[in-house]
N, C-alpha and C. Protein backbone atom coordinates (compact mmCIF):
# COMPACT_ATOMS: atom_id res chain seq x y z
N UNK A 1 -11.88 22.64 28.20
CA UNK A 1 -11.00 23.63 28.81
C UNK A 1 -11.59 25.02 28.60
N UNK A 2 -11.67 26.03 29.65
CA UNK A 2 -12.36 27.18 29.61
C UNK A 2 -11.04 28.02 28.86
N UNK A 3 -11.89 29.27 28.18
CA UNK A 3 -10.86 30.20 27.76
C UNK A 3 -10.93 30.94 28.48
N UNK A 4 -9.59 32.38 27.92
CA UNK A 4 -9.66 33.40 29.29
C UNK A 4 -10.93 34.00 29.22
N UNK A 5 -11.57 34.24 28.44
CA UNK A 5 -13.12 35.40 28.35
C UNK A 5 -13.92 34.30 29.15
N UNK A 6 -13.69 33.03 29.33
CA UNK A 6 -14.80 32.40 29.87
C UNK A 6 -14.67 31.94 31.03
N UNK A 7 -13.05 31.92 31.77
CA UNK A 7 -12.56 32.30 33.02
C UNK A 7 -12.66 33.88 33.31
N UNK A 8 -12.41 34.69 32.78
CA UNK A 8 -12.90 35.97 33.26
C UNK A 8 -14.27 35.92 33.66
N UNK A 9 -15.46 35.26 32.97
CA UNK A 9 -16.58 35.53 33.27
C UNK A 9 -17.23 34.89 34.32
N UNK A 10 -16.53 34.03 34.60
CA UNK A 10 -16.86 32.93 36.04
C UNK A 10 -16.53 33.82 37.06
N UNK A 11 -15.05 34.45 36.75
CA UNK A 11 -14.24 34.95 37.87
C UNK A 11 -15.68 36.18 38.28
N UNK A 12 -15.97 36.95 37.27
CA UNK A 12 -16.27 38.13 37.54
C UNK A 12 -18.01 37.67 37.98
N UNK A 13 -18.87 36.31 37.70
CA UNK A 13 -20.09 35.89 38.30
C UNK A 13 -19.98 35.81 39.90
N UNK A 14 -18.93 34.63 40.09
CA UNK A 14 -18.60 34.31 41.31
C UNK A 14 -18.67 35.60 42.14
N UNK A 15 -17.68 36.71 41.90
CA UNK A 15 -17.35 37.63 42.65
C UNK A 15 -18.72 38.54 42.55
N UNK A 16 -18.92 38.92 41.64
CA UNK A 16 -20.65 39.64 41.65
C UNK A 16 -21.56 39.03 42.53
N UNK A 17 -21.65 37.83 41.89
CA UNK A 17 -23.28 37.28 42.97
C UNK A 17 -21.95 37.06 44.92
N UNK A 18 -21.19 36.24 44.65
CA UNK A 18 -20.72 36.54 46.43
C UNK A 18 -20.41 38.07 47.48
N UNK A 19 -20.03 38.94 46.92
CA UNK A 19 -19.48 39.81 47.03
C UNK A 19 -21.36 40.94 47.55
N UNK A 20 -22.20 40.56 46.36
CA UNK A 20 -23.46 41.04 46.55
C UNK A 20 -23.74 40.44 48.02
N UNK A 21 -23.94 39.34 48.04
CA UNK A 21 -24.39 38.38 49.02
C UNK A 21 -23.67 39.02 50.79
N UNK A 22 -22.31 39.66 50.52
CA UNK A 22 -21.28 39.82 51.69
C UNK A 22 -22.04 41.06 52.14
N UNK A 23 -22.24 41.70 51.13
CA UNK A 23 -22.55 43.24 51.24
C UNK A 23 -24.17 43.09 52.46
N UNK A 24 -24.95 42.70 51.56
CA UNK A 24 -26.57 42.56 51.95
C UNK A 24 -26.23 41.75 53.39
N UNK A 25 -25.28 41.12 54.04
CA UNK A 25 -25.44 40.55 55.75
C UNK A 25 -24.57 41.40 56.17
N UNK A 26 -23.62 41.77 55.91
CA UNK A 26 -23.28 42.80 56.77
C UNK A 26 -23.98 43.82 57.02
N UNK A 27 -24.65 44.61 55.60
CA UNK A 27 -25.64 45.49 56.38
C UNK A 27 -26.74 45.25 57.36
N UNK A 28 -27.14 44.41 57.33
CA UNK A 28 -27.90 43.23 57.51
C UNK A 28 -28.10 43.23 59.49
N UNK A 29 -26.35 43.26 59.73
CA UNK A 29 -25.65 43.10 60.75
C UNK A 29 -25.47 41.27 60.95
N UNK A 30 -25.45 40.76 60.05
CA UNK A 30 -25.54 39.34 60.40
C UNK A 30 -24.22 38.93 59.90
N UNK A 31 -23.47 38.84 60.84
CA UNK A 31 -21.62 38.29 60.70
C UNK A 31 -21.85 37.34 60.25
N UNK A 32 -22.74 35.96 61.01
CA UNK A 32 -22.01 34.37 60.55
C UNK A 32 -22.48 34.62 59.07
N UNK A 33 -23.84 35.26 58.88
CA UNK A 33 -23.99 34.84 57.51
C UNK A 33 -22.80 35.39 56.07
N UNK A 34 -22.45 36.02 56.43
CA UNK A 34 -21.42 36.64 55.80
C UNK A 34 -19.96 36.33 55.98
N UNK A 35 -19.55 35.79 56.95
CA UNK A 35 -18.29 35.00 57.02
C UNK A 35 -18.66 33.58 56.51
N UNK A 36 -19.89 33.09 56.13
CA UNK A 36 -20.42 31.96 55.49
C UNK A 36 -20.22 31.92 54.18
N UNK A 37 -20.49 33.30 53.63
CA UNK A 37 -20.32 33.54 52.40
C UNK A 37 -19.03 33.84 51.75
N UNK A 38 -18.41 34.61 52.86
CA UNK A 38 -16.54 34.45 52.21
C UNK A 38 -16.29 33.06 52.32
N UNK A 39 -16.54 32.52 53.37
CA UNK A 39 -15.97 30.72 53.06
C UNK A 39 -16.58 30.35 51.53
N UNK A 40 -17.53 30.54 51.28
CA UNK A 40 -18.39 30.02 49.87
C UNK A 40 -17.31 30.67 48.74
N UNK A 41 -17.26 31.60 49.20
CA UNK A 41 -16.82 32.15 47.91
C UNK A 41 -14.91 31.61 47.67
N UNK A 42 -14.49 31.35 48.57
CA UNK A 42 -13.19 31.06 48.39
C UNK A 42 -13.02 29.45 48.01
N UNK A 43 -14.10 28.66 48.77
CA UNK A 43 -14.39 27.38 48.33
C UNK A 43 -14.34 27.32 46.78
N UNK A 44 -15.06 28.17 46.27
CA UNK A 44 -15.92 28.06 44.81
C UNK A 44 -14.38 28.76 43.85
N UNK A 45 -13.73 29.54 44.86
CA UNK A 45 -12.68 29.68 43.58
C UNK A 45 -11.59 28.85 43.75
N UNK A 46 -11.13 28.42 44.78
CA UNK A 46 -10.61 27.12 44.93
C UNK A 46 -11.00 26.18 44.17
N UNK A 47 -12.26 25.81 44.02
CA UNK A 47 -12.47 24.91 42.74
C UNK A 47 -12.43 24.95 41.57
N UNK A 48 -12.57 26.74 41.07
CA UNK A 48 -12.11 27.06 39.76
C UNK A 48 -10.53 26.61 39.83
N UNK A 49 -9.80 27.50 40.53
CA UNK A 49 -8.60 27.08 40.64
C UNK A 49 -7.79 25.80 40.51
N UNK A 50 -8.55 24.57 41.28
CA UNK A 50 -8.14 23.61 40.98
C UNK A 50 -8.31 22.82 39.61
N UNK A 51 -9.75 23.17 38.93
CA UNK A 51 -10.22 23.00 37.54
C UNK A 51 -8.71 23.42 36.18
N UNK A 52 -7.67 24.04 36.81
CA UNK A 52 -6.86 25.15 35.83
C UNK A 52 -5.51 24.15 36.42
N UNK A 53 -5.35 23.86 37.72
CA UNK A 53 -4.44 23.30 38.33
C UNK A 53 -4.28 22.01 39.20
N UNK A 54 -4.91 21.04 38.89
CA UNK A 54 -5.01 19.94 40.06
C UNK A 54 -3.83 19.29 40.53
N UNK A 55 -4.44 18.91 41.75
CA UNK A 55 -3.22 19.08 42.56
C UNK A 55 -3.30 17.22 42.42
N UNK A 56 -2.05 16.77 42.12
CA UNK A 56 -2.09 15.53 41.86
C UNK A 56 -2.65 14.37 42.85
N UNK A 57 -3.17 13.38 42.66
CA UNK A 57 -3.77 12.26 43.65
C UNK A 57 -2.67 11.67 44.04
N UNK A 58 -2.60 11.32 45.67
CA UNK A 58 -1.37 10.77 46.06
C UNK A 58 -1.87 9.25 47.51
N UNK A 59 -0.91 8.67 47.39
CA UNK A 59 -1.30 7.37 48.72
C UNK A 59 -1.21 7.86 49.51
N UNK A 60 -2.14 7.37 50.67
CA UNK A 60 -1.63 7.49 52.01
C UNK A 60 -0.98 6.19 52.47
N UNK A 61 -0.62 5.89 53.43
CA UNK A 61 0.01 4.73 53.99
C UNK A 61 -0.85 3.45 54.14
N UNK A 62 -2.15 3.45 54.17
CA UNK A 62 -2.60 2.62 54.36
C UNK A 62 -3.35 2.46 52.42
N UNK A 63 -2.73 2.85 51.28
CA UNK A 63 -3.29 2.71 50.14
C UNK A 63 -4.27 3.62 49.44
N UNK A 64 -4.93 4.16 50.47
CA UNK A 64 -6.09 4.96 49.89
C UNK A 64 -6.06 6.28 49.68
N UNK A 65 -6.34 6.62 48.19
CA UNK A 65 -6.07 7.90 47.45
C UNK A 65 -6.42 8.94 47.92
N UNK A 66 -5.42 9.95 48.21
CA UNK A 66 -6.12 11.20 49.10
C UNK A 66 -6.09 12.19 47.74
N UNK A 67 -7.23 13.50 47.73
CA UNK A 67 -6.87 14.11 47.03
C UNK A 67 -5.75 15.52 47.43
């Protein structure tokens, strides 16, 4: 289990290196690559997020575990 100094420091990597990454294509003028990178980056805290909160495994109708 991460602590807060070691969730702070993910929080604040993630956002440094993506946030760098957003900056450099927009100037860039390159949209997809940079709306590529907000998807990345929300993916990646979504997965922190879920790491803190999972969202329970449930059936579908035909048996098989969705997450």
């Amino acid at each position: 289990m991460m602590t807060c100094q070691q969730l702070a420091e993910e929080l604040k990597r993630i956002a440094t290196a993506q946030v760098s990454d957003i900056t450099r294509a927009v100037k860039e003028g390159q949209k997809s690559i940079a709306l590529n990178e907000v998807r990345d980056m929300a993916r990646r805290l979504e997965l922190l997020a879920d790491a803190f909160d999972p969202k329970p495994v449930t059936e579908d109708a035909d048996g098989a575990q969705a997450a």
